[in-house]
N, C-alpha and C. Protein backbone atom coordinates (compact mmCIF):
# COMPACT_ATOMS: atom_id res chain seq x y z
N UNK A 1 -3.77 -14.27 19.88
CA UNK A 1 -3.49 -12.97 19.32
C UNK A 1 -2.94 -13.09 17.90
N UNK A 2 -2.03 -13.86 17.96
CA UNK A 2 -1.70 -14.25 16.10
C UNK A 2 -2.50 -14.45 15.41
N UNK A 3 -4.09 -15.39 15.91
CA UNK A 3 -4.66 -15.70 14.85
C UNK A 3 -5.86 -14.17 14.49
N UNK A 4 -5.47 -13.47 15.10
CA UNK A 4 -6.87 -12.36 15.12
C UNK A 4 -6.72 -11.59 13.77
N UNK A 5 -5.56 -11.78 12.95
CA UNK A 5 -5.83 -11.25 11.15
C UNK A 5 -6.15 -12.09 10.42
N UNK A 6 -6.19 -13.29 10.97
CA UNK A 6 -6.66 -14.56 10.03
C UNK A 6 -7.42 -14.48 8.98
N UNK A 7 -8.87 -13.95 9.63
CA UNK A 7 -10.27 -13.55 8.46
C UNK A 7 -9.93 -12.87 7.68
N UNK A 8 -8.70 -11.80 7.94
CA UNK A 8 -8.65 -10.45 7.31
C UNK A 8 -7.54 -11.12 5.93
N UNK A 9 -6.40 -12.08 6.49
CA UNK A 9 -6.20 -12.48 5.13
C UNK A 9 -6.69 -13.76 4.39
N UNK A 10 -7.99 -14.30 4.95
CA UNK A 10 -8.33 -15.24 4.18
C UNK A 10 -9.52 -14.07 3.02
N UNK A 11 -10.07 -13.23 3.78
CA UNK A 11 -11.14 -12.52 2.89
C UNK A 11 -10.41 -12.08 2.11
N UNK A 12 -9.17 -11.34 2.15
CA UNK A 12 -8.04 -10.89 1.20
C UNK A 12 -7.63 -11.38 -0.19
N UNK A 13 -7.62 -12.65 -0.25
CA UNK A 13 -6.77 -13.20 -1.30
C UNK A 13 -7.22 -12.63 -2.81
N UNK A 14 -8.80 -13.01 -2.86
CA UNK A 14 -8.98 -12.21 -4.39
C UNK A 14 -9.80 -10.80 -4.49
N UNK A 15 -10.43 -10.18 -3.26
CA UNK A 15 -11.35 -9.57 -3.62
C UNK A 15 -9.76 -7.59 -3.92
N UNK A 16 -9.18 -7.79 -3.25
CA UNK A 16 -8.39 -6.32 -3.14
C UNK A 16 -7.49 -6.27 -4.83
N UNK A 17 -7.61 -7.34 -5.81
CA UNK A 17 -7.03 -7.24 -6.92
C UNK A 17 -8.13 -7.09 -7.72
N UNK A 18 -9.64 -7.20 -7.30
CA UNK A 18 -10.62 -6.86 -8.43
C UNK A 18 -11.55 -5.87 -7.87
N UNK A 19 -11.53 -5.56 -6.66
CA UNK A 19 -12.38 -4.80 -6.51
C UNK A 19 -11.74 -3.54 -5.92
N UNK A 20 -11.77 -2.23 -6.58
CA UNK A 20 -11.03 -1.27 -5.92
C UNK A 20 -11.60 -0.50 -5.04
N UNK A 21 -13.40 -0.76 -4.00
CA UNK A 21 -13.91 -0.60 -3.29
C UNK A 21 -13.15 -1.41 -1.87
N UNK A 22 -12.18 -2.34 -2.16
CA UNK A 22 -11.41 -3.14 -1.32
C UNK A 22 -10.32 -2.39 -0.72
N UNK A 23 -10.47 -1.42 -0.15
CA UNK A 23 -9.42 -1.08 0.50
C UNK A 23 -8.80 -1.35 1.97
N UNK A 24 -7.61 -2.64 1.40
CA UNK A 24 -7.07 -3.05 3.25
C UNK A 24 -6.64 -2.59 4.05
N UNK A 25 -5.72 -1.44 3.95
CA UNK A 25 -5.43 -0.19 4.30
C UNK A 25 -6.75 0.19 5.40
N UNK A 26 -7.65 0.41 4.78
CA UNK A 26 -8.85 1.10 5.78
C UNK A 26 -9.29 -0.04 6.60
N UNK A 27 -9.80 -1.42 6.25
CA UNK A 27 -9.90 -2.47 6.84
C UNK A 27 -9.22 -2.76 7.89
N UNK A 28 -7.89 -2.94 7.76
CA UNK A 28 -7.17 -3.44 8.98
C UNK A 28 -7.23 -2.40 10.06
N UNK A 29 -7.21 -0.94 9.67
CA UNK A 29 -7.02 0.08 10.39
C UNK A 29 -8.68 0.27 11.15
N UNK A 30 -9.27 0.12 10.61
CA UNK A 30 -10.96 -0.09 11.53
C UNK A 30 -10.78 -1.64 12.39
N UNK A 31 -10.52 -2.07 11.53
CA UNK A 31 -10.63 -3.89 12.60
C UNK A 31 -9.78 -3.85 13.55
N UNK A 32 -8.78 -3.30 13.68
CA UNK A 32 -7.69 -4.00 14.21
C UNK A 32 -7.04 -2.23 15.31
N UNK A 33 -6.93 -1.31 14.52
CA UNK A 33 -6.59 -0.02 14.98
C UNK A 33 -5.02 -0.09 15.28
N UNK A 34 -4.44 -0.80 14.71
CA UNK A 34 -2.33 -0.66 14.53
C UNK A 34 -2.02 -0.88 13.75
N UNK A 35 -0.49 -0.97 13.50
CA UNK A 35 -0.44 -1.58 11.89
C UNK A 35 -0.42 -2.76 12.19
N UNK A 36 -0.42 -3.78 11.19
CA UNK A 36 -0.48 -5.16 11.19
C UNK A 36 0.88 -5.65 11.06
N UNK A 37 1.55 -4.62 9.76
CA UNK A 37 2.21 -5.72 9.26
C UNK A 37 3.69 -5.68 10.37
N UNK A 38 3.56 -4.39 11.05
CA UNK A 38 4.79 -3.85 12.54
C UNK A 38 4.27 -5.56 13.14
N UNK A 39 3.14 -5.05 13.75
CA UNK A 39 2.83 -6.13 15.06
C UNK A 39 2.99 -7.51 14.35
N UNK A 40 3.26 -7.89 13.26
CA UNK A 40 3.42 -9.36 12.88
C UNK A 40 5.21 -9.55 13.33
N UNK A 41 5.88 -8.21 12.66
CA UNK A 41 7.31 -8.09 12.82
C UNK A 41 7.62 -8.20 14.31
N UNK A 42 7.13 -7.69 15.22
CA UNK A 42 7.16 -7.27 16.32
C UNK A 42 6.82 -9.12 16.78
N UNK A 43 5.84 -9.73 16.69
CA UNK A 43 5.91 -11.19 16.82
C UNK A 43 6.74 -11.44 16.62
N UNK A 44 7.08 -11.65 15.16
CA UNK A 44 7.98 -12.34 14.76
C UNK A 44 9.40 -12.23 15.49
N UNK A 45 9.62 -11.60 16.29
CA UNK A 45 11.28 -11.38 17.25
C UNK A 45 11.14 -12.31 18.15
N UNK A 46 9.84 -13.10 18.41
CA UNK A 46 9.87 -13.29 19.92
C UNK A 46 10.23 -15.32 19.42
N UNK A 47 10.20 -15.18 18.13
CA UNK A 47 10.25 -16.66 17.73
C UNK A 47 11.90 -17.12 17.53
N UNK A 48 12.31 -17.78 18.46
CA UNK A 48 13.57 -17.62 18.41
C UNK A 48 14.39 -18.49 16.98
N UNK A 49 13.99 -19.69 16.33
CA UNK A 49 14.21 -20.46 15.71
C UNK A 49 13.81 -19.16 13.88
N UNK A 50 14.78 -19.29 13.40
CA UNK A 50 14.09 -18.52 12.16
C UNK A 50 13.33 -19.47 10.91
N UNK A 51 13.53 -20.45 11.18
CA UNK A 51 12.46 -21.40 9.97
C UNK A 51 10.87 -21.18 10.53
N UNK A 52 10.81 -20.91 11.48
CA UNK A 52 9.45 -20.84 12.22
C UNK A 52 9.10 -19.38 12.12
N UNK A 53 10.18 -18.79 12.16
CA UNK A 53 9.57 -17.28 12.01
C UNK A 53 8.91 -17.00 10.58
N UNK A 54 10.01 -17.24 9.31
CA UNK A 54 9.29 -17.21 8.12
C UNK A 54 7.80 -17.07 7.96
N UNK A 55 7.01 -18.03 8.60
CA UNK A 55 5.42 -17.82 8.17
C UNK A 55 4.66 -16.27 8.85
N UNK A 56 5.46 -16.11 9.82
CA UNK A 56 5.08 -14.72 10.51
C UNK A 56 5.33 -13.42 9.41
N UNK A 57 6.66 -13.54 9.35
CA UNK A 57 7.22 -12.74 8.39
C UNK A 57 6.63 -12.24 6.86
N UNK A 58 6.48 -13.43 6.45
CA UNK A 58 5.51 -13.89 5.01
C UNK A 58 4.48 -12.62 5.42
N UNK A 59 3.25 -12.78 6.01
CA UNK A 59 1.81 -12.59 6.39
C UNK A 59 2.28 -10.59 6.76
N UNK A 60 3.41 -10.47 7.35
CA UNK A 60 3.46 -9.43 7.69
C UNK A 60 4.40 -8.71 6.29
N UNK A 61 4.83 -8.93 5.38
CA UNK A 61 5.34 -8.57 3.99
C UNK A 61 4.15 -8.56 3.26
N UNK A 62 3.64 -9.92 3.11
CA UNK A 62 2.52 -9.87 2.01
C UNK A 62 1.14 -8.70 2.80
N UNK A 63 0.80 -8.00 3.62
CA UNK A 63 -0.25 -7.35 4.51
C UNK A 63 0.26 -6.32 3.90
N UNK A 64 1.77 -6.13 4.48
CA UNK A 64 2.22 -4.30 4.15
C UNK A 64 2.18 -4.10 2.30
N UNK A 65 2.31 -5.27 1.21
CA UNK A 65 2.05 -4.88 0.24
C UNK A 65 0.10 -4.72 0.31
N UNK A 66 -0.34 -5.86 0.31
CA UNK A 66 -1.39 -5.51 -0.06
C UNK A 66 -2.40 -4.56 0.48
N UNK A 67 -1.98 -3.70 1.75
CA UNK A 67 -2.52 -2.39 2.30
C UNK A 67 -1.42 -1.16 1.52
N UNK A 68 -1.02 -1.55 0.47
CA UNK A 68 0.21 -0.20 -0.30
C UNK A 68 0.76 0.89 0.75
N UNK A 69 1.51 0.33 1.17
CA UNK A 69 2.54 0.57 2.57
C UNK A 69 3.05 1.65 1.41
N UNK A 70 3.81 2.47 2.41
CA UNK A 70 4.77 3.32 1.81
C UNK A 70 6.07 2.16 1.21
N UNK A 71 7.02 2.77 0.00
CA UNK A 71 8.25 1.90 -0.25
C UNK A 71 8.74 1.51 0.72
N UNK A 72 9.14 2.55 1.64
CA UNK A 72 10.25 2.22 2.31
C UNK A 72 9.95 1.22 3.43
N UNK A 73 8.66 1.13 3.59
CA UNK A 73 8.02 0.22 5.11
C UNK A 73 7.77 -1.38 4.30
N UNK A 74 7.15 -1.44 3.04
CA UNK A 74 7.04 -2.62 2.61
C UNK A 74 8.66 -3.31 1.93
N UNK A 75 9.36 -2.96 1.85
CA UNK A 75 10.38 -2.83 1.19
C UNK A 75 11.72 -3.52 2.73
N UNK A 76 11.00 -2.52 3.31
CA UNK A 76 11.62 -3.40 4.87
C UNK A 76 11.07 -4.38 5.35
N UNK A 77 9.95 -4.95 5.29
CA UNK A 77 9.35 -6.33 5.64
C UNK A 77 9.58 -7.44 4.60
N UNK A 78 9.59 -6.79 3.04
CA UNK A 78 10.17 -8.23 2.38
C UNK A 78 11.53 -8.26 2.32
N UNK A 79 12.57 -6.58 2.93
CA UNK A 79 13.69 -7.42 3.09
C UNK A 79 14.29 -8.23 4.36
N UNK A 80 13.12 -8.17 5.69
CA UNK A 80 13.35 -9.23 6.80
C UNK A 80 12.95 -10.42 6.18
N UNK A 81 11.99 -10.86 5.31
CA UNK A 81 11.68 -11.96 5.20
C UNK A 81 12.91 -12.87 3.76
N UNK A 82 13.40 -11.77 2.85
CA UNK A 82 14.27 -12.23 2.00
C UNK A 82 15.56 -12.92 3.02
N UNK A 83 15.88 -12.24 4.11
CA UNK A 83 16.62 -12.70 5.15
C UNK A 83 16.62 -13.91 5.09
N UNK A 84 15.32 -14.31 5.51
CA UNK A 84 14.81 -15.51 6.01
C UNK A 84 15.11 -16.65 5.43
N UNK A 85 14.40 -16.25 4.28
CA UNK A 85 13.80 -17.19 3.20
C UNK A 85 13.72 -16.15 1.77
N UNK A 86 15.11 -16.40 1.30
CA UNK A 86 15.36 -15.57 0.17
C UNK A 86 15.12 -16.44 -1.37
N UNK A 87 14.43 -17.81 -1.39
CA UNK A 87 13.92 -18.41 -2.56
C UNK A 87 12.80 -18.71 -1.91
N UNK A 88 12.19 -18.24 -1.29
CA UNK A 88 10.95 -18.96 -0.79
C UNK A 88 10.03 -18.08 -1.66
N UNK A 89 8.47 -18.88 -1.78
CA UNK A 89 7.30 -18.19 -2.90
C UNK A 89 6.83 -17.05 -2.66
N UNK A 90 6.50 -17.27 -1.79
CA UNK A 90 6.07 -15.46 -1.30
C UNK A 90 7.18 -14.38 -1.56
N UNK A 91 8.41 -14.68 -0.44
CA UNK A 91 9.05 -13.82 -1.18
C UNK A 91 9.34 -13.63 -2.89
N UNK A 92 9.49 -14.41 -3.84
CA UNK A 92 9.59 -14.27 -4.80
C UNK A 92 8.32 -13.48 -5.46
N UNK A 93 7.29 -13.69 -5.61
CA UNK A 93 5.92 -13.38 -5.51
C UNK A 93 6.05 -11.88 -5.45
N UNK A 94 6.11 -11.85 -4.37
CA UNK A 94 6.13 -10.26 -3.66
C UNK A 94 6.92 -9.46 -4.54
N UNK A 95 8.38 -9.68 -4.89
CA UNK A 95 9.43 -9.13 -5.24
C UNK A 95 8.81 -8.87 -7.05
N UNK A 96 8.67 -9.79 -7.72
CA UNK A 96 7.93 -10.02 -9.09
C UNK A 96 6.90 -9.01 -9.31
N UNK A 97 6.24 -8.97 -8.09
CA UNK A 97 4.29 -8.02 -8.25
C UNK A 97 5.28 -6.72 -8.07
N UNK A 98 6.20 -6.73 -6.99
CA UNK A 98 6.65 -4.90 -7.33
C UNK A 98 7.17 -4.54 -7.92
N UNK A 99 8.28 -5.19 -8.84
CA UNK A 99 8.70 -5.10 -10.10
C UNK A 99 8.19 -4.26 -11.09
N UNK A 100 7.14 -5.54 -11.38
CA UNK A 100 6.58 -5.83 -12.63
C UNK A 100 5.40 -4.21 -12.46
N UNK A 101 5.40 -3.48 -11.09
CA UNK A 101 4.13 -2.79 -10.80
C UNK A 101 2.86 -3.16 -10.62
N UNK A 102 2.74 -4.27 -10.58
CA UNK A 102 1.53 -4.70 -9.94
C UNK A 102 1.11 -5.08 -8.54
N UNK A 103 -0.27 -4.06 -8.17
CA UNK A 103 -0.64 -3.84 -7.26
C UNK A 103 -2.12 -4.60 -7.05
N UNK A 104 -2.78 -4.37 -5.82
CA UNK A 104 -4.16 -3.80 -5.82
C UNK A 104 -5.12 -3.57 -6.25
N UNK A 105 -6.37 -4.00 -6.85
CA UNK A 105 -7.09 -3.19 -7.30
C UNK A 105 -7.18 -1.23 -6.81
N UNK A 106 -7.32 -1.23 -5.38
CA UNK A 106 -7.65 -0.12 -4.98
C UNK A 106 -6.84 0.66 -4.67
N UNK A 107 -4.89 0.32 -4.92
CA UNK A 107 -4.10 0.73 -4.23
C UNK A 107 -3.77 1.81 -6.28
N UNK A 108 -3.88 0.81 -7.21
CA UNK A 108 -3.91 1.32 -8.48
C UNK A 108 -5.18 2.65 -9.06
N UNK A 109 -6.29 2.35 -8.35
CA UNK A 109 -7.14 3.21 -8.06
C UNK A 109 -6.73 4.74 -7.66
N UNK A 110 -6.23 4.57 -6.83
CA UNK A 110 -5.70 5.59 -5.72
C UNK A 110 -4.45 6.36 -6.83
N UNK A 111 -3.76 5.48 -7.11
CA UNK A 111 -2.65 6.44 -8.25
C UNK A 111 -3.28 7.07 -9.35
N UNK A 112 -4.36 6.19 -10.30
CA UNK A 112 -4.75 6.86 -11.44
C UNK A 112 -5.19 8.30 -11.18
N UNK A 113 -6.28 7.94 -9.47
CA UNK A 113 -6.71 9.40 -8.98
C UNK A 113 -5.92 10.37 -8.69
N UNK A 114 -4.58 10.24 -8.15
CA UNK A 114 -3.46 11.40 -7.84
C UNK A 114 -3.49 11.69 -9.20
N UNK A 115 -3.05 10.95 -10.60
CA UNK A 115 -2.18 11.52 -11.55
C UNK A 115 -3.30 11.90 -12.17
N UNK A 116 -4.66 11.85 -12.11
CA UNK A 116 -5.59 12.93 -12.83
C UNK A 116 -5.53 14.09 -12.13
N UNK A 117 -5.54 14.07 -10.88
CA UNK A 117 -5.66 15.00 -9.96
C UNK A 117 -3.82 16.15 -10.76
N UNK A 118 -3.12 15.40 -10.81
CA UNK A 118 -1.64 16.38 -10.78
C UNK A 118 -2.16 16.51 -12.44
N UNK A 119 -2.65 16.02 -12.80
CA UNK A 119 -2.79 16.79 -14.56
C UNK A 119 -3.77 17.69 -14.49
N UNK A 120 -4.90 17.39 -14.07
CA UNK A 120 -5.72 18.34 -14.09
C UNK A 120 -5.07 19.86 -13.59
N UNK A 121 -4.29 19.66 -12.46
CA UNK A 121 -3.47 20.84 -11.75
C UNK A 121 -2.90 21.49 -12.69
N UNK A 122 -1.95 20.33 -13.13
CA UNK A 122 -1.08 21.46 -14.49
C UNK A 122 -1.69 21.81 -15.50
N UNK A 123 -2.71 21.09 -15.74
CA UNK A 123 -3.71 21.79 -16.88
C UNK A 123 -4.39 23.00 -16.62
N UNK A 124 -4.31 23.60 -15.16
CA UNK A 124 -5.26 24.77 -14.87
C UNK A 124 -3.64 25.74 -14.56
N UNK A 125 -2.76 25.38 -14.27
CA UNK A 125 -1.75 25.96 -14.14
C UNK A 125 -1.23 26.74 -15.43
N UNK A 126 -1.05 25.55 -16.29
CA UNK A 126 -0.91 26.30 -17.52
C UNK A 126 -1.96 27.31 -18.33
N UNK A 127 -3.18 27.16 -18.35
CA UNK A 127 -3.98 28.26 -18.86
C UNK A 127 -4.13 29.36 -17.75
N UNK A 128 -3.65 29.44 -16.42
CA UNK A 128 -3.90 30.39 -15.54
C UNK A 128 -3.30 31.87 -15.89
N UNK A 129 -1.97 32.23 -16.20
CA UNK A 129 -1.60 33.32 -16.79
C UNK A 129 -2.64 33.74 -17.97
N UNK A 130 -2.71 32.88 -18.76
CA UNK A 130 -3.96 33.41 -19.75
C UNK A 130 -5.48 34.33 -19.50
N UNK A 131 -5.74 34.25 -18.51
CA UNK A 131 -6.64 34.34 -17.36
C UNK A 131 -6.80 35.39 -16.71
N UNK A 132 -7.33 37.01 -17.01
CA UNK A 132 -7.14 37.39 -16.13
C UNK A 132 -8.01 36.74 -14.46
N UNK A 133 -7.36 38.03 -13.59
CA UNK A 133 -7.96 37.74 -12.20
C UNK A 133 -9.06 37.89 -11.85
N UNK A 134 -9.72 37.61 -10.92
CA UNK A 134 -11.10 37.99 -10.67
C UNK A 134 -10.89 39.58 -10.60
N UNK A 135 -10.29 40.00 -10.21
CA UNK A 135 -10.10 41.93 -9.49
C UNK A 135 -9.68 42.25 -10.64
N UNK A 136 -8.93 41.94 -12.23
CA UNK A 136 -8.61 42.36 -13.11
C UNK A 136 -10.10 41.97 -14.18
N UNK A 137 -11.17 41.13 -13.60
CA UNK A 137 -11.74 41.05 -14.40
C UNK A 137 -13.07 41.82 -14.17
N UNK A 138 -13.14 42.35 -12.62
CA UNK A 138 -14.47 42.87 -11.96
C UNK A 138 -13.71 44.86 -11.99
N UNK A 139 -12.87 44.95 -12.17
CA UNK A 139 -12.25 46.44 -12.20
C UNK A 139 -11.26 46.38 -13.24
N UNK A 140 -11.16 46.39 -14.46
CA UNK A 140 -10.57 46.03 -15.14
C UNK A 140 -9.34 47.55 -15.63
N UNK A 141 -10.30 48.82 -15.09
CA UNK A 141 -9.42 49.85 -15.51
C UNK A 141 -8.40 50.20 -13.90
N UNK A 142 -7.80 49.55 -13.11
CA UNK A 142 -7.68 49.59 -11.74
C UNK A 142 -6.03 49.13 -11.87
């Protein structure tokens, strides 16, 4: 059962930073149908020794970034794993890419599209008073 995301993060490594048709998010959620990076956490309890847990931990931090978890869910898996292994690469890695804002190809995708989407909004917002209404423009003496 551990090894059943294996493919999912070996196919992972370069294609979700160049291709923004790469969305892991949808991937894991068709392959797999739970979250991943819970059920890695959810493993990871049952390992009693914590040097051994680390690699669980890792896979389930680095998953919830690279499927663009909400803050607060990825943010809680690299801080079980900072626990762990608070100079270790990954964690450092991890901590650096959210920093610095770097994501995803497809997870960066997804934002440019909201913030055209919220400009375009305020761009129709603001000329809308200018505007009359359809009923002020089809009966205009009314």
């Amino acid at each position: 059962m551990i090894r059943a995301p294996y493919p999912l993060f070996a196919s992972g490594q370069v294609k979700p930073w160049y291709q923004a048709d790469y969305n892991v998010r949808e991937i894991a959620n068709s392959e797999f149908h739970q979250d991943i990076p819970a059920l890695l956490w959810r493993l990871s309890n049952s390992i009693p020794d914590s040097a051994r847990r680390e690699g669980m931990l890792e896979a389930a931090a680095y998953m919830s970034f690279m499927q663009g978890d909400p803050e607060a869910a990825f943010t809680g898996h690299l801080g079980r794993l900072a626990a762990v292994s608070p100079e270790g690469e990954v964690t450092r890695c991890l901590m650096d890419a959210h920093e610095h804002g770097q994501h995803p190809a497809w997870v960066m995708e997804q934002r440019q599209l909201r913030e055209r989407q919220a400009d375009a909004a305020d761009g129709m917002a603001a000329t809308a008073p200018d505007r009359p209404s359809l009923r002020q423009r089809l009966f205009p003496n009314r």
